[in-house]
N, C-alpha and C. Protein backbone atom coordinates (compact mmCIF):
# COMPACT_ATOMS: atom_id res chain seq x y z
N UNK A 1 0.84 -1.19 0.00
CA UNK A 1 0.00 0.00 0.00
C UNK A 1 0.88 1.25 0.00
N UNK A 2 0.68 2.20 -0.69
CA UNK A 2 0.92 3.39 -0.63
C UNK A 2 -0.08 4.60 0.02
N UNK A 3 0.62 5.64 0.72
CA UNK A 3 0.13 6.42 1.59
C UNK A 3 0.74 7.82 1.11
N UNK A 4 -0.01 8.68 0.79
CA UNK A 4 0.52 9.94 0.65
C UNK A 4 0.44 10.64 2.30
N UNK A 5 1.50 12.09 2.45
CA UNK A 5 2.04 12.42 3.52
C UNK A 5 0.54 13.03 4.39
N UNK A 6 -0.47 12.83 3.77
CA UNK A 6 -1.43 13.90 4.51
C UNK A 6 -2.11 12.48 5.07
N UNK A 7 -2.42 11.54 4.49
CA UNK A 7 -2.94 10.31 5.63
C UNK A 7 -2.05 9.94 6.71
N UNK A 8 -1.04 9.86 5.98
CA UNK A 8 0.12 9.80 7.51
C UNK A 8 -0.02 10.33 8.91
N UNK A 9 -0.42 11.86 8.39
CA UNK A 9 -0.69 12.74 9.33
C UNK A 9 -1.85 12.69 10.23
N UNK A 10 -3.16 12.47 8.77
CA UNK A 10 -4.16 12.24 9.47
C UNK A 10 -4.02 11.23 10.67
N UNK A 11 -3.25 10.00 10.35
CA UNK A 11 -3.88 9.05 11.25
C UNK A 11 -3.44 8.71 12.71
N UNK A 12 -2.29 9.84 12.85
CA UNK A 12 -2.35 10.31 14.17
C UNK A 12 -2.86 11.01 15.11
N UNK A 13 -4.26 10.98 14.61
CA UNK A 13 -5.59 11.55 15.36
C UNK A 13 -6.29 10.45 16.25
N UNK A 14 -6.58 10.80 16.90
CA UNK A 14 -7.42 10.11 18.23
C UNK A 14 -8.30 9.02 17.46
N UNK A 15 -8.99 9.96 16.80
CA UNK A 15 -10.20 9.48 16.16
C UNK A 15 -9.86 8.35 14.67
N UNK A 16 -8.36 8.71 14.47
CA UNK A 16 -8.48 8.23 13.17
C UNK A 16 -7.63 6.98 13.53
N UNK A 17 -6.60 6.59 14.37
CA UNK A 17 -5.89 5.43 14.99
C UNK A 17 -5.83 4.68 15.13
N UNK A 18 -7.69 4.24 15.01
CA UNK A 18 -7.75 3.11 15.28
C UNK A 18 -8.54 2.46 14.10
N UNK A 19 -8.24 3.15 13.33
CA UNK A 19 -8.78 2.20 11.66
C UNK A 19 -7.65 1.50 11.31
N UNK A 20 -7.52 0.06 11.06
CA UNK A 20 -7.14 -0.82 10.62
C UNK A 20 -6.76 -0.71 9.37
N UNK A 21 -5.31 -1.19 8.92
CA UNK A 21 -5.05 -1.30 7.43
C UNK A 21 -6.02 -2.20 7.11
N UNK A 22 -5.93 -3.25 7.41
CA UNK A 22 -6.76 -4.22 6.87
C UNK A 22 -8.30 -4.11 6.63
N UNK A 23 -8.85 -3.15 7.40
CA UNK A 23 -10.31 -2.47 6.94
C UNK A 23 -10.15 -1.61 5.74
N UNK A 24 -9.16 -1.15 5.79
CA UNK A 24 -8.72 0.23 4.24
C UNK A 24 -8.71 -1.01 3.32
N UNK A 25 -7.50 -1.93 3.20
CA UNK A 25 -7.84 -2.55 2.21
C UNK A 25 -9.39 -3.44 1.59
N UNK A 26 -9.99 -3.95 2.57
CA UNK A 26 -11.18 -4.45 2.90
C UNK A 26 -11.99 -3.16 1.90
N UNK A 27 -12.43 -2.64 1.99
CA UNK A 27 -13.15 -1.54 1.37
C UNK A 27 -12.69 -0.92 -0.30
N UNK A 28 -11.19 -1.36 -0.25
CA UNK A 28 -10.58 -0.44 -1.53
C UNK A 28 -10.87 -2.14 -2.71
N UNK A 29 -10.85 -3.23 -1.92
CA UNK A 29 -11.21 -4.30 -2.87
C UNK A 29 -12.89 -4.72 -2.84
N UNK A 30 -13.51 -4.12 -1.65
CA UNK A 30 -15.46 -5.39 -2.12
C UNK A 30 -15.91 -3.33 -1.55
N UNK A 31 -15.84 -2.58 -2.50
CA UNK A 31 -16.93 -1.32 -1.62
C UNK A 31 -18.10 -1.62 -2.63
N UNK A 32 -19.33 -1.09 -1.11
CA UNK A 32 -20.20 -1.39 -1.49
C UNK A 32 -20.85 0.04 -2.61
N UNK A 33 -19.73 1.00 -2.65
CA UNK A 33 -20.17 1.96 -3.42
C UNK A 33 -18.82 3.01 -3.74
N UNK A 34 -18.76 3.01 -5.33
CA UNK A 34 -17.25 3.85 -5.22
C UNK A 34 -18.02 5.18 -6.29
N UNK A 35 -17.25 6.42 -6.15
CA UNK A 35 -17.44 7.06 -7.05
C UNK A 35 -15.86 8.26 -7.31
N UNK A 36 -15.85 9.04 -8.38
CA UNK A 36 -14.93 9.18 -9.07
C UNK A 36 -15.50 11.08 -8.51
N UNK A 37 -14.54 11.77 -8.07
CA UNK A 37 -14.14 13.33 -7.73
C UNK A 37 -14.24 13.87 -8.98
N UNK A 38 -14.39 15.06 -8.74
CA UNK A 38 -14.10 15.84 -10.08
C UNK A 38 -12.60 15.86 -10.49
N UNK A 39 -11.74 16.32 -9.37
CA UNK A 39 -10.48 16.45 -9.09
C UNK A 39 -9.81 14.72 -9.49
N UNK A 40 -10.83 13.60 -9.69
CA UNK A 40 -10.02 12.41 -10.21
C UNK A 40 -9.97 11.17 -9.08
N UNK A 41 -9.88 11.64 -7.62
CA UNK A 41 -9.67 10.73 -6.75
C UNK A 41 -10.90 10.10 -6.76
N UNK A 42 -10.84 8.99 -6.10
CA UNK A 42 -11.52 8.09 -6.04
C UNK A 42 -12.26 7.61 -4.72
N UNK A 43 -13.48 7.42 -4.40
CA UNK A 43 -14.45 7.57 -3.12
C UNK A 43 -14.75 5.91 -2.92
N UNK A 44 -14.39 5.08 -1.97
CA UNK A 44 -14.78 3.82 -1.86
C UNK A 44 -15.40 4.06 -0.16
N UNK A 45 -16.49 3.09 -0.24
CA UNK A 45 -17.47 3.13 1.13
C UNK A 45 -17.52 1.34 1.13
N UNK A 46 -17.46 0.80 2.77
CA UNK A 46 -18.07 -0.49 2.91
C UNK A 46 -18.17 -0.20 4.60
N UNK A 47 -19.17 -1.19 5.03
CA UNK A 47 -19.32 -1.49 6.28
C UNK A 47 -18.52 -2.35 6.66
N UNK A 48 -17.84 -1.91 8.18
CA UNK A 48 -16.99 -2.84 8.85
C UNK A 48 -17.67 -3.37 10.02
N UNK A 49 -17.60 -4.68 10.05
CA UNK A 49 -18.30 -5.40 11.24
C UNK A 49 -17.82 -5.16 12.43
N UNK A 50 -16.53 -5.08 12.73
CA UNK A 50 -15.85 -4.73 13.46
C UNK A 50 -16.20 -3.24 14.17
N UNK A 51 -16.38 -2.36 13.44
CA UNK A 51 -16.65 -1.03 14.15
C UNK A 51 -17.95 -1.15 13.83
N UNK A 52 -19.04 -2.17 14.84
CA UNK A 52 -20.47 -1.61 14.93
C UNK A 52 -21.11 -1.63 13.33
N UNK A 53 -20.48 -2.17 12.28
CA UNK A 53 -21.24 -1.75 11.09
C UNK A 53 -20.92 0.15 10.66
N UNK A 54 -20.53 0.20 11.03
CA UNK A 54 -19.91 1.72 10.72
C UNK A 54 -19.40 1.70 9.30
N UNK A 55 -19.76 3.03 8.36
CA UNK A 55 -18.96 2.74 6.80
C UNK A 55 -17.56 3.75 6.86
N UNK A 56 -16.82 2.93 6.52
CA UNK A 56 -15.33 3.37 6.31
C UNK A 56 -15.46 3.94 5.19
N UNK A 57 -15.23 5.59 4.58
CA UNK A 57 -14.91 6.05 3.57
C UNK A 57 -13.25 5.91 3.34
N UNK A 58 -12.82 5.56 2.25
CA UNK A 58 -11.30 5.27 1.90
C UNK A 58 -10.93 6.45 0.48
N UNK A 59 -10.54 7.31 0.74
CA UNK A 59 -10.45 7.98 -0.67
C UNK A 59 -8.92 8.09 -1.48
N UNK A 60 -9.01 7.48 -2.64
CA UNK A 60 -7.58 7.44 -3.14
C UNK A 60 -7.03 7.92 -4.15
N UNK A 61 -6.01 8.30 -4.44
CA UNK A 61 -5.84 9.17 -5.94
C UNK A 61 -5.73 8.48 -6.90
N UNK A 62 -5.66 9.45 -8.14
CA UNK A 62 -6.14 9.05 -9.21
C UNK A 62 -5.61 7.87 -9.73
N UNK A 63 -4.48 7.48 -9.19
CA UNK A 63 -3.85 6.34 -10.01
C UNK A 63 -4.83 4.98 -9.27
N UNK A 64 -5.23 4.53 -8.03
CA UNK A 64 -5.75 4.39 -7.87
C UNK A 64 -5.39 3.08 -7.03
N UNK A 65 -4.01 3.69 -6.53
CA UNK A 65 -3.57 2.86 -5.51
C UNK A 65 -3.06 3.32 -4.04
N UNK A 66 -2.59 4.63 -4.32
CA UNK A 66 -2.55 5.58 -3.17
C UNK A 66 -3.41 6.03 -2.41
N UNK A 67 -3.42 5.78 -1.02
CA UNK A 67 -4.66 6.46 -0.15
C UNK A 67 -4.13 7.60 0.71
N UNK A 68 -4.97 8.24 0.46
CA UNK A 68 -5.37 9.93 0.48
C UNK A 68 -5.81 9.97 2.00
N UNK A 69 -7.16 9.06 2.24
CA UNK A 69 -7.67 9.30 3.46
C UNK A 69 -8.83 8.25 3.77
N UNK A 70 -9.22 7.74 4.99
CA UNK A 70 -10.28 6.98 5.58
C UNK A 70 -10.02 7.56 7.13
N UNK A 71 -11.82 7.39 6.50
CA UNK A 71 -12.39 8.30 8.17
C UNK A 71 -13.98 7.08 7.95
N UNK A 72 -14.55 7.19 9.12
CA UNK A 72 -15.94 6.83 8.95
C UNK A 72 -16.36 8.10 8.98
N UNK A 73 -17.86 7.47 7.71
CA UNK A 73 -18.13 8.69 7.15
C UNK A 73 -19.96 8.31 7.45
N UNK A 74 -20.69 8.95 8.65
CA UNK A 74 -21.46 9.28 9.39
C UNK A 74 -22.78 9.88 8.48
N UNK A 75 -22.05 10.54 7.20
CA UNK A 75 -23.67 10.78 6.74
C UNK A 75 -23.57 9.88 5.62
N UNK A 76 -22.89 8.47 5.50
CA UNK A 76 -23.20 7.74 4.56
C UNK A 76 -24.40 6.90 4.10
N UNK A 77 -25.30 6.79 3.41
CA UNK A 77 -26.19 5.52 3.15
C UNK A 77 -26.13 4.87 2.05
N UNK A 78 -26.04 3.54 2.73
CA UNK A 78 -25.93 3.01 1.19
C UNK A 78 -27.26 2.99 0.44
């Protein structure tokens, strides 16, 4: 996996610490919904069983292997 310097950063947040690589990847291979930025990056959503069913947004750039950022994303529906 590749990580650009601003997820890095992010994920030394309280809140963000405790997302699992293995949930990022989990989501960037079965999402239950992806869509494409204007700017090019790329929007992948899945529910993790693990966090309560909570949906992990994973967003990655354009090439489409680099991740940008995952947060759970609270106003998601599938």
């Amino acid at each position: 996996m590749k990580f650009t310097q601003y997820f890095q950063s992010m994920r030394q947040r309280p809140d963000r610490s405790g997302i699992e690589l293995a949930w990022i990847e989990r989501v960037i291979d079965q999402p239950v919904k992806q869509t494409i930025q204007p700017d090019g990056r790329i929007r992948c959503w899945a529910a993790i069983d693990e966090a309560d069913g909570r949906y992990l947004r994973v967003v990655l750039l354009e090439d489409g292997e680099t991740i940008h950022n995952a947060f759970f994303d609270r106003s998601f529906t599938p």
